[in-house]
C-alpha atoms as a PDB file:
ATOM      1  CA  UNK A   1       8.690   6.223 -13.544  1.00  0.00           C
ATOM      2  CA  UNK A   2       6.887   5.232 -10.390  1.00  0.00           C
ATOM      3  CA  UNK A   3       5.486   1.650 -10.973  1.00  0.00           C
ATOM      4  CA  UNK A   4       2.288   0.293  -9.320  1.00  0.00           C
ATOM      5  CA  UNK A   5       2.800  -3.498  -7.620  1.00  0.00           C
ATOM      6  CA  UNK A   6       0.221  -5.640  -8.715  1.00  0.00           C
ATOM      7  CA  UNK A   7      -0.736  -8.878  -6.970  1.00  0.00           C
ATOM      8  CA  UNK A   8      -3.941 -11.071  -7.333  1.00  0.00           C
ATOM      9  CA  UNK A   9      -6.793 -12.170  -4.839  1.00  0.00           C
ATOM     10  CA  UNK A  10      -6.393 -15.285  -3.143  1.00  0.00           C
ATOM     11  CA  UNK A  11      -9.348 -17.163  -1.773  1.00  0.00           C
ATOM     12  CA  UNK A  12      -9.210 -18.585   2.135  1.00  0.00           C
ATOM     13  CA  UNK A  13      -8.636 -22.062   0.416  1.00  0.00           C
ATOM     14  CA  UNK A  14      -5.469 -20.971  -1.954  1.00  0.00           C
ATOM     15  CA  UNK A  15      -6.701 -20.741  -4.701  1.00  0.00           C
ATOM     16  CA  UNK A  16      -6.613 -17.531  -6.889  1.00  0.00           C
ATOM     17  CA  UNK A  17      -9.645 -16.494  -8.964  1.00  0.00           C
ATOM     18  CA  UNK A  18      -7.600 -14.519 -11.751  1.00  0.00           C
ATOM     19  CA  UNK A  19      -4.481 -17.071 -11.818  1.00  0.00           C
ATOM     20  CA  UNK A  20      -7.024 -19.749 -12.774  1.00  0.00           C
ATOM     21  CA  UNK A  21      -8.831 -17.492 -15.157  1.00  0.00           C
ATOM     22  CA  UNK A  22      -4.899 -16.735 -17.111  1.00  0.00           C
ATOM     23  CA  UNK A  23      -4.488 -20.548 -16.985  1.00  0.00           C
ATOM     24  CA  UNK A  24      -7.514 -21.388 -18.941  1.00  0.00           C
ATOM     25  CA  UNK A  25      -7.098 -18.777 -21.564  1.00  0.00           C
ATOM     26  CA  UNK A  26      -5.529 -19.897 -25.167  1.00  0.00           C
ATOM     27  CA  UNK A  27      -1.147 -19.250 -24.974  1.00  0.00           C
ATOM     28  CA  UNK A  28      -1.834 -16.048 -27.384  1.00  0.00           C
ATOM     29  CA  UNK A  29      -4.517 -14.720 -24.964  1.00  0.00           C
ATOM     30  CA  UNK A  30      -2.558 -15.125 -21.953  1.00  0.00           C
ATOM     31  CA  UNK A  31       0.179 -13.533 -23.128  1.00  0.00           C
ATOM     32  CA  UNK A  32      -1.998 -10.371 -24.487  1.00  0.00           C
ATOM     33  CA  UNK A  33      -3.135 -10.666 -20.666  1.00  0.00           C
ATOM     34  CA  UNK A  34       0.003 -10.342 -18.980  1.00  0.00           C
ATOM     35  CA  UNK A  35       1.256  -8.167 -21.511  1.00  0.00           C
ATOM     36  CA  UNK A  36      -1.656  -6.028 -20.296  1.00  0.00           C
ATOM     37  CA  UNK A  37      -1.079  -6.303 -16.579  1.00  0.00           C
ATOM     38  CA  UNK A  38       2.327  -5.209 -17.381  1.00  0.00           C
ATOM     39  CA  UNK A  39       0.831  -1.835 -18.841  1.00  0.00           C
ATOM     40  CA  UNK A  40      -1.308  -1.766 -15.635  1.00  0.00           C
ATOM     41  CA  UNK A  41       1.688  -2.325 -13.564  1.00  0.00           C
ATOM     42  CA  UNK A  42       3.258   0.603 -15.307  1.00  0.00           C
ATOM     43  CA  UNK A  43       0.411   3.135 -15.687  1.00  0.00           C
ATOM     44  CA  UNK A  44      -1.984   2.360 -12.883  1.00  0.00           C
ATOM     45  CA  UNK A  45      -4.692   5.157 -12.163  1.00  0.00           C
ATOM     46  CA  UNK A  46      -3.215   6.656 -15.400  1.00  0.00           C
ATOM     47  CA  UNK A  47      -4.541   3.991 -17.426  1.00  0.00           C
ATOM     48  CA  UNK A  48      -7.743   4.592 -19.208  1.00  0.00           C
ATOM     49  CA  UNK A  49      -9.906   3.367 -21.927  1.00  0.00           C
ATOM     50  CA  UNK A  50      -9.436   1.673 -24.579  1.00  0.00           C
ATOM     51  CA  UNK A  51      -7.362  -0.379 -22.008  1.00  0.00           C
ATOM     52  CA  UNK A  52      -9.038   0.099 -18.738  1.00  0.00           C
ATOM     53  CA  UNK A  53     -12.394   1.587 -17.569  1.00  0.00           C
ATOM     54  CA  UNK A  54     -14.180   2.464 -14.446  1.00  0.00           C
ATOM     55  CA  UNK A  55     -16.992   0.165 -13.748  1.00  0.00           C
ATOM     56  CA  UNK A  56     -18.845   1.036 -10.282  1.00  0.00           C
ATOM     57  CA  UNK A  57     -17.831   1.450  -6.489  1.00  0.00           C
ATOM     58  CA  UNK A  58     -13.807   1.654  -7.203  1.00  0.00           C
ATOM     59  CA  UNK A  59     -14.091  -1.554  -9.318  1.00  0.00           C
ATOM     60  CA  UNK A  60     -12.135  -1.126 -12.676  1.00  0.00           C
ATOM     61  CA  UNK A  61     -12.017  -3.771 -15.512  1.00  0.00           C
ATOM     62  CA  UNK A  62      -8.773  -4.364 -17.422  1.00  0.00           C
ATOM     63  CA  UNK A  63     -10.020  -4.408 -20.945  1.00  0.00           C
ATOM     64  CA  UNK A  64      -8.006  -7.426 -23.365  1.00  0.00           C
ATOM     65  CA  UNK A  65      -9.207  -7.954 -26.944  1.00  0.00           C
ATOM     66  CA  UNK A  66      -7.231 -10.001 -29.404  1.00  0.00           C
ATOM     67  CA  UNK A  67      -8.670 -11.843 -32.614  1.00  0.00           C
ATOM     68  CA  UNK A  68     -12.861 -11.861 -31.718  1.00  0.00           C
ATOM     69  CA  UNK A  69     -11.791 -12.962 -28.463  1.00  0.00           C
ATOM     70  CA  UNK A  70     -12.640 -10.466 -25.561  1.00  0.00           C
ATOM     71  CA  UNK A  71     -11.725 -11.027 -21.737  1.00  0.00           C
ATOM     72  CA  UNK A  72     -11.914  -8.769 -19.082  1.00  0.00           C
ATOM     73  CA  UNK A  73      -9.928  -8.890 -15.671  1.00  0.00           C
ATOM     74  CA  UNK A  74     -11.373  -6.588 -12.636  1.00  0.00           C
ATOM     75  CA  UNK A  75      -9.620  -5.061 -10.119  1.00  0.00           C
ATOM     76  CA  UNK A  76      -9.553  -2.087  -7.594  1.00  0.00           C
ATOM     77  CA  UNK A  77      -6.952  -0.124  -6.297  1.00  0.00           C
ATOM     78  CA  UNK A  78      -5.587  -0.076  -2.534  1.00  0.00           C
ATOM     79  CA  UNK A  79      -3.276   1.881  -0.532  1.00  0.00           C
ATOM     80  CA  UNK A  80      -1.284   4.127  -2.720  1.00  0.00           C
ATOM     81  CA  UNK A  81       0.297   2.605  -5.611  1.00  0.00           C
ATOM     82  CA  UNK A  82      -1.019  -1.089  -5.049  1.00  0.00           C
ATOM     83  CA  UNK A  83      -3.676  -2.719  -7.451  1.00  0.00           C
ATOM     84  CA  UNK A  84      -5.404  -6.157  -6.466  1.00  0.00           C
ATOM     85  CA  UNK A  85      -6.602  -8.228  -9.548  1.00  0.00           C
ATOM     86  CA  UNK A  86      -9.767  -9.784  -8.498  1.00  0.00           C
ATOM     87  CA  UNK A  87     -11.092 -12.437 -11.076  1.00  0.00           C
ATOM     88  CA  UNK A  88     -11.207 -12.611 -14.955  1.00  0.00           C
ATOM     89  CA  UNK A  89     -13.624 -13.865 -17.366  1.00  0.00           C
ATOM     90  CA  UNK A  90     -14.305 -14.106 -20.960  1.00  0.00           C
ATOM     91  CA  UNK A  91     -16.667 -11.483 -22.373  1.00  0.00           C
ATOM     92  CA  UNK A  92     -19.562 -12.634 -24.163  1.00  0.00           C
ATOM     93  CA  UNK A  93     -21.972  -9.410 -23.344  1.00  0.00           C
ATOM     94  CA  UNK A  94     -22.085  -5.926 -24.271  1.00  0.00           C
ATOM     95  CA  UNK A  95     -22.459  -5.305 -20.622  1.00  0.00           C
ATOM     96  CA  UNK A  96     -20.194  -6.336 -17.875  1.00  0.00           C
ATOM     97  CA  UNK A  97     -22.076  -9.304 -15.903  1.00  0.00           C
ATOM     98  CA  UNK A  98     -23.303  -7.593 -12.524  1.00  0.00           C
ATOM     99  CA  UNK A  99     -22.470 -11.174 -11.058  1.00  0.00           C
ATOM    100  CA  UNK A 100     -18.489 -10.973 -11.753  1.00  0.00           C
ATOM    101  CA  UNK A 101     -18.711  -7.490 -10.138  1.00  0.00           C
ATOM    102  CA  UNK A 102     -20.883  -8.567  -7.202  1.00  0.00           C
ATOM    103  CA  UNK A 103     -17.669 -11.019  -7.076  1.00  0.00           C
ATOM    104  CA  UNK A 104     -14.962  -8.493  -7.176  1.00  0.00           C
ATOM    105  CA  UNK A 105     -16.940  -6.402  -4.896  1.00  0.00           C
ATOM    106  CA  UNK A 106     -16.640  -9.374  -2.573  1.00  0.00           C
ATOM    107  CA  UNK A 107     -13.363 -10.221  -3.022  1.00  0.00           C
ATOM    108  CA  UNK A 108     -12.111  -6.596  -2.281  1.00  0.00           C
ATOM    109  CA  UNK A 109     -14.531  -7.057   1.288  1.00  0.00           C
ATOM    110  CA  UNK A 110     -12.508  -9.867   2.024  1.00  0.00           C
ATOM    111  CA  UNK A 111      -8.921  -8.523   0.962  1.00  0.00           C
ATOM    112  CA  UNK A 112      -9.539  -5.232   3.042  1.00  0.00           C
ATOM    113  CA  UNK A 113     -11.021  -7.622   6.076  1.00  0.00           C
ATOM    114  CA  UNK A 114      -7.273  -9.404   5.955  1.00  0.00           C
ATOM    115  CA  UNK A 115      -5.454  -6.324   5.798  1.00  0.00           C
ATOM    116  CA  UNK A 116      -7.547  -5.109   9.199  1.00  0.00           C
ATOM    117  CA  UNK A 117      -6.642  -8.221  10.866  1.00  0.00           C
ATOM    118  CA  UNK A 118      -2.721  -7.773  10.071  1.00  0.00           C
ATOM    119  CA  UNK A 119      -0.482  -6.096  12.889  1.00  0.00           C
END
């Protein structure tokens, strides 16, 4: 099986949006997270609901439920089999906040700005 490399956004100053998000989360969350990005790792575009859904303008949201707790962790896709984890947060909505997609949306700008700018 072809696997999909994942990596996460990293902000001009270091710091990484989703990284922080994994660290704040309870130890049984977290690992239902990662566990989760492994199964995104391993299924990538294949991946669909109840585990991952299409949100708007090639943003995706990695969908993590355990106990009442609910967390999401968006994302987008870029250059073949490569998958950029944007920022996380926990879900308190029936509706994904338009604000933590306006982020993704400008952390993608950013990431695809870099990627220009590399020989």
């Amino acid at each position: 099986m072809i696997y999909f490399t994942v990596q996460f956004f990293e902000k001009d100053d270091g710091s990484c949006p989703v990284e922080d998000f994994l660290d704040s989360l309870d130890d049984k969350m977290a690992a239902k997270a990662y566990g989760m990005i492994e199964l995104l790792e391993e299924y990538g575009n294949e991946l669909r609901m109840p585990y991952s859904e299409p949100l708007e303008d090639g943003i995706f949201e990695l969908r993590i439920k355990f106990g009442g707790n609910i967390t999401r962790i968006l994302y987008f896709f870029f250059a073949g089999k490569n998958i950029v984890l944007t920022n996380g947060f926990m879900k308190k909505t029936q509706k994904t906040p338009s604000g933590e997609i306006r982020k993704a949306k400008e952390y993608r700008k950013i990431f695809l700005m870099r990627q220009e700018e590399t020989p």
